[in-house]
N, C-alpha and C. Protein backbone atom coordinates (compact mmCIF):
# COMPACT_ATOMS: atom_id res chain seq x y z
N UNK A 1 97.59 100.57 109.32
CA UNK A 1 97.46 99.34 108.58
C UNK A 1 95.99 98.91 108.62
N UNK A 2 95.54 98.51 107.17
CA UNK A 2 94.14 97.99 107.41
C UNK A 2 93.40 96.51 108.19
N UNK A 3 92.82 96.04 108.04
CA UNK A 3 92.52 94.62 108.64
C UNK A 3 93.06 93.62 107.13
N UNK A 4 93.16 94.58 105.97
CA UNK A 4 92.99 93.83 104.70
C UNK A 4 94.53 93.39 104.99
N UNK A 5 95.26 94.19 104.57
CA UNK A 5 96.75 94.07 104.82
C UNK A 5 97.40 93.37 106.11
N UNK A 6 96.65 93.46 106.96
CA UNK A 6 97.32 92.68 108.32
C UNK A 6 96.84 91.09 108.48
N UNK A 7 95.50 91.19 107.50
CA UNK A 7 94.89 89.67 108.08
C UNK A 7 94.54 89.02 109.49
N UNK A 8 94.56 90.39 110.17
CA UNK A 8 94.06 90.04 111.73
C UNK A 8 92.76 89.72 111.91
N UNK A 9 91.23 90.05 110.61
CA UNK A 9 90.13 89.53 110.84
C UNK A 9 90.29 88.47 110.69
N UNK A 10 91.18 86.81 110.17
CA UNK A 10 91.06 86.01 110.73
C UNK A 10 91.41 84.78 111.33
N UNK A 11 89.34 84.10 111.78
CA UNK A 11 89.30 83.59 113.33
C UNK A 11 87.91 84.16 113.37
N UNK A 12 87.57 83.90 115.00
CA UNK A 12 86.81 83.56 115.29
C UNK A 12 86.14 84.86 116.23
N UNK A 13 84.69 85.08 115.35
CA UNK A 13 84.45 86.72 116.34
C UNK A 13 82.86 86.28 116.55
N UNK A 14 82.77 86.71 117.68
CA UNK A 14 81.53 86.27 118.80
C UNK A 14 80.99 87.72 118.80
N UNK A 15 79.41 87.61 118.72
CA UNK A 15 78.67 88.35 119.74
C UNK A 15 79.00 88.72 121.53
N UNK A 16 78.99 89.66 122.37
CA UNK A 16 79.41 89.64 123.36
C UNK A 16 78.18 88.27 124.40
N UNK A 17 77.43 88.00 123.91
CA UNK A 17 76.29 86.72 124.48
C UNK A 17 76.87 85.61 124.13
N UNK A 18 77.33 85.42 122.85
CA UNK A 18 78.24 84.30 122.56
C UNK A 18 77.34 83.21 121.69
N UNK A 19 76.15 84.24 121.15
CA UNK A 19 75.23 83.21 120.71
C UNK A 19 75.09 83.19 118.99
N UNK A 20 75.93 84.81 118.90
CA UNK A 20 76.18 84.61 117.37
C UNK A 20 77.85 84.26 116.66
N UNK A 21 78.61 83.53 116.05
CA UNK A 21 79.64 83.41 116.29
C UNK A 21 79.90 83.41 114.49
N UNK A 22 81.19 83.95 114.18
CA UNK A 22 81.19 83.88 112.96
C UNK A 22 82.63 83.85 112.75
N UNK A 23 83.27 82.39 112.32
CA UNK A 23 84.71 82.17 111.77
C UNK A 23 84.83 82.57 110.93
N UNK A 24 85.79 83.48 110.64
CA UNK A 24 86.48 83.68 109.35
C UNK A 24 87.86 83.21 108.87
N UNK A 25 87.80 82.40 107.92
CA UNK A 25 88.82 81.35 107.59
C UNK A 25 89.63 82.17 106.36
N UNK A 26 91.04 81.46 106.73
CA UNK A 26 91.80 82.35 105.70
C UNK A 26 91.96 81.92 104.44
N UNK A 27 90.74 81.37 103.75
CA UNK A 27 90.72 80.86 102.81
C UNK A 27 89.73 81.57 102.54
N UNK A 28 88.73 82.68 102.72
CA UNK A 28 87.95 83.66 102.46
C UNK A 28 86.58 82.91 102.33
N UNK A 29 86.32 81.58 102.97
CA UNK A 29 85.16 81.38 103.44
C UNK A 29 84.95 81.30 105.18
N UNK A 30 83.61 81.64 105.20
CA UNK A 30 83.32 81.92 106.95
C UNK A 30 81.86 81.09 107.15
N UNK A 31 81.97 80.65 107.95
CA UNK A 31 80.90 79.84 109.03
C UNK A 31 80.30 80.50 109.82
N UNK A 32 79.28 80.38 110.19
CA UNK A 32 78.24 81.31 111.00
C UNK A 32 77.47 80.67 111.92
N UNK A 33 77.82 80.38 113.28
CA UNK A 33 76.95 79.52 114.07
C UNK A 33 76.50 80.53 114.71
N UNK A 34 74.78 80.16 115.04
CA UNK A 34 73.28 80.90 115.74
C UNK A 34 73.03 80.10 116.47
N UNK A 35 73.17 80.11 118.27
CA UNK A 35 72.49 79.68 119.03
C UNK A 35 73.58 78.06 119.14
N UNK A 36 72.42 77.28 118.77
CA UNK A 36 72.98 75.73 119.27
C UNK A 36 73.22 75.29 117.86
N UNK A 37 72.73 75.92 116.92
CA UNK A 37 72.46 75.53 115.10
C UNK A 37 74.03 75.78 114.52
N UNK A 38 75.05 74.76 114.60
CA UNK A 38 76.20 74.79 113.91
C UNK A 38 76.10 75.18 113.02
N UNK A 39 77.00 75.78 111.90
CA UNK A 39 77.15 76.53 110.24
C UNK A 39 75.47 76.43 109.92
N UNK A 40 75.16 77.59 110.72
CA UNK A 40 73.78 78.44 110.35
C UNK A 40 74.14 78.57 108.68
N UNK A 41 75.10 79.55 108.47
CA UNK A 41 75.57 80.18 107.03
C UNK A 41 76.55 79.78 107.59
N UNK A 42 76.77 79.56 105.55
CA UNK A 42 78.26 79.55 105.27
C UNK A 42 78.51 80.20 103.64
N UNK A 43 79.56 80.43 103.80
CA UNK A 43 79.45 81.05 102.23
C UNK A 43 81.00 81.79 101.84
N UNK A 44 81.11 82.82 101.32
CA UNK A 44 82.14 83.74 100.88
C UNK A 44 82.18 85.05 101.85
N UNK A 45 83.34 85.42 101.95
CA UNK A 45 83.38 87.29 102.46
C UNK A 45 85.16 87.63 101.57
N UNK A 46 85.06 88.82 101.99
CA UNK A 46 85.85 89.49 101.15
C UNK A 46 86.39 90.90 101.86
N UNK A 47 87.45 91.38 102.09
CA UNK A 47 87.99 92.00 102.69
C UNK A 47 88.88 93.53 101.85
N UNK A 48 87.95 94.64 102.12
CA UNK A 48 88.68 95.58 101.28
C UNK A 48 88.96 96.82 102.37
N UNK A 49 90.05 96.95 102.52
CA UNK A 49 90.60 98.33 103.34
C UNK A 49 90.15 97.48 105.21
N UNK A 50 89.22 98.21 105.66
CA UNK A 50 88.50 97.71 107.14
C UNK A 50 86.90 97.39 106.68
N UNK A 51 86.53 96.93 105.63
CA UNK A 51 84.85 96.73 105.17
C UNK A 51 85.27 95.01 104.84
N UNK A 52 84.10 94.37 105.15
CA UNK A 52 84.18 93.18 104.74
C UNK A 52 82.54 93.61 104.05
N UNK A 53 82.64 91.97 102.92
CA UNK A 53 81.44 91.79 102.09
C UNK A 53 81.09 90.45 102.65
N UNK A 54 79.96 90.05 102.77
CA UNK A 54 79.71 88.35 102.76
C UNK A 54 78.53 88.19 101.75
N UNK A 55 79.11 87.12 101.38
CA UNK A 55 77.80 86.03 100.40
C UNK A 55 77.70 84.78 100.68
N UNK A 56 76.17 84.47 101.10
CA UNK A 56 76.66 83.08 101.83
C UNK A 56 75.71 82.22 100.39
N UNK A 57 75.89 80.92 100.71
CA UNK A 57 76.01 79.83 100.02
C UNK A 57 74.52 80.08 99.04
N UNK A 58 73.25 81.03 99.57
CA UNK A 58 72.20 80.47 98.93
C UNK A 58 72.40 82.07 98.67
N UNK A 59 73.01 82.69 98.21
CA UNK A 59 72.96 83.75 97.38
C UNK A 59 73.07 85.31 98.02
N UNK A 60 72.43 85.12 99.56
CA UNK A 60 72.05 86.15 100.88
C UNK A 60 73.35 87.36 100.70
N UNK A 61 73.80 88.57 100.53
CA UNK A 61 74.91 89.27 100.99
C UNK A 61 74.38 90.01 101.79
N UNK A 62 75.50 90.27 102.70
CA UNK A 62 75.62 91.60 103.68
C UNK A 62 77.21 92.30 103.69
N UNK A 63 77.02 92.98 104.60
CA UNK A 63 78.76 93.72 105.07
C UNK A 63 78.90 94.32 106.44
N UNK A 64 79.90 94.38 106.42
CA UNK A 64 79.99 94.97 107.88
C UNK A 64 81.61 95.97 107.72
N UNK A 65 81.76 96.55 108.68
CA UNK A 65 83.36 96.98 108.91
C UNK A 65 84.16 97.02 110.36
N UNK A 66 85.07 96.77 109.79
CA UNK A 66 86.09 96.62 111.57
C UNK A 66 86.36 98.14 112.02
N UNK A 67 86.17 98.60 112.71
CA UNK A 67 86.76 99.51 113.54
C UNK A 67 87.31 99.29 114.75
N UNK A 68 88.66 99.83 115.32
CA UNK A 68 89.32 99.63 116.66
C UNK A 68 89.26 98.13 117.20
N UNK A 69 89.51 97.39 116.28
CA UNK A 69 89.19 95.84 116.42
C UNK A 69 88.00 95.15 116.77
N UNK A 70 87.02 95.99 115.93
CA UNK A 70 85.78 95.33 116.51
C UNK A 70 85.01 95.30 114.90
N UNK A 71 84.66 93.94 115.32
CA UNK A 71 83.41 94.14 113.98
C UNK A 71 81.96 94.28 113.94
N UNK A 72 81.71 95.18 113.21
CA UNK A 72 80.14 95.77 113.38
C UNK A 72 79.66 95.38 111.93
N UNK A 73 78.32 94.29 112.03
CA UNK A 73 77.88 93.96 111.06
C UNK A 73 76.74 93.74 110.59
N UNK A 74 75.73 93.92 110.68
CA UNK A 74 74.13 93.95 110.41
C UNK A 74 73.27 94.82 111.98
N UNK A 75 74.26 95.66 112.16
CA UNK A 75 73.62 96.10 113.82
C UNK A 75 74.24 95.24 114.89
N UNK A 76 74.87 94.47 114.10
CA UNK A 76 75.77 93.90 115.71
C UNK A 76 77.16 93.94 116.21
N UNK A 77 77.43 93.64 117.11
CA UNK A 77 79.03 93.80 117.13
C UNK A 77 79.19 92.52 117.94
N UNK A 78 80.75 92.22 117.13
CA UNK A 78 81.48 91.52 117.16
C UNK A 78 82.94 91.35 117.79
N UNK A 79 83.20 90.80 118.66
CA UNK A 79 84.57 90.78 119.08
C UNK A 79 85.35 89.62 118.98
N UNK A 80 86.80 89.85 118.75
CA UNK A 80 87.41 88.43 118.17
C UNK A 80 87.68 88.09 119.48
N UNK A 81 87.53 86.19 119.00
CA UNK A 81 88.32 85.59 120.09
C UNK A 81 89.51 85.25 120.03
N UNK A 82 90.84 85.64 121.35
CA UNK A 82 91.67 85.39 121.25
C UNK A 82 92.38 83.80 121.61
């Protein structure tokens, strides 16, 4: 089963430092808090197979993909919080 079909990406997935944090809401917008700076980004993502897309509010995209429940996304990884 993919992450698309299960909807287990979301919530809330942290850097293992805890300093990058990025909600993903099941309304297919996500929040992005950096450091102490609440909704750094915010914007759109999009979920196809285990690849996500993001576009945040001032136009910026990236992607990332889940593997073995982890998300890896601009060089970083991500783990959800339970």
């Amino acid at each position: 089963m993919t992450m698309e079909e299960s909807k287990a990406y979301i919530g809330m997935w942290v850097t293992k430092d805890g300093n990058i944090r990025h909600e993903l809401l099941p309304n297919n917008r996500y929040d992005e808090a950096r450091g102490s700076k609440i909704s750094a980004y915010q914007g759109d993502y999009f979920v196809t197979g285990n690849h996500i897309d993001y576009k945040d509010d001032t136009g910026f995209t990236a992607d990332g993909e889940f593997r073995n429940g982890i998300l890896y996304h601009a060089g970083m990884v991500f783990y959800k919080e339970i």
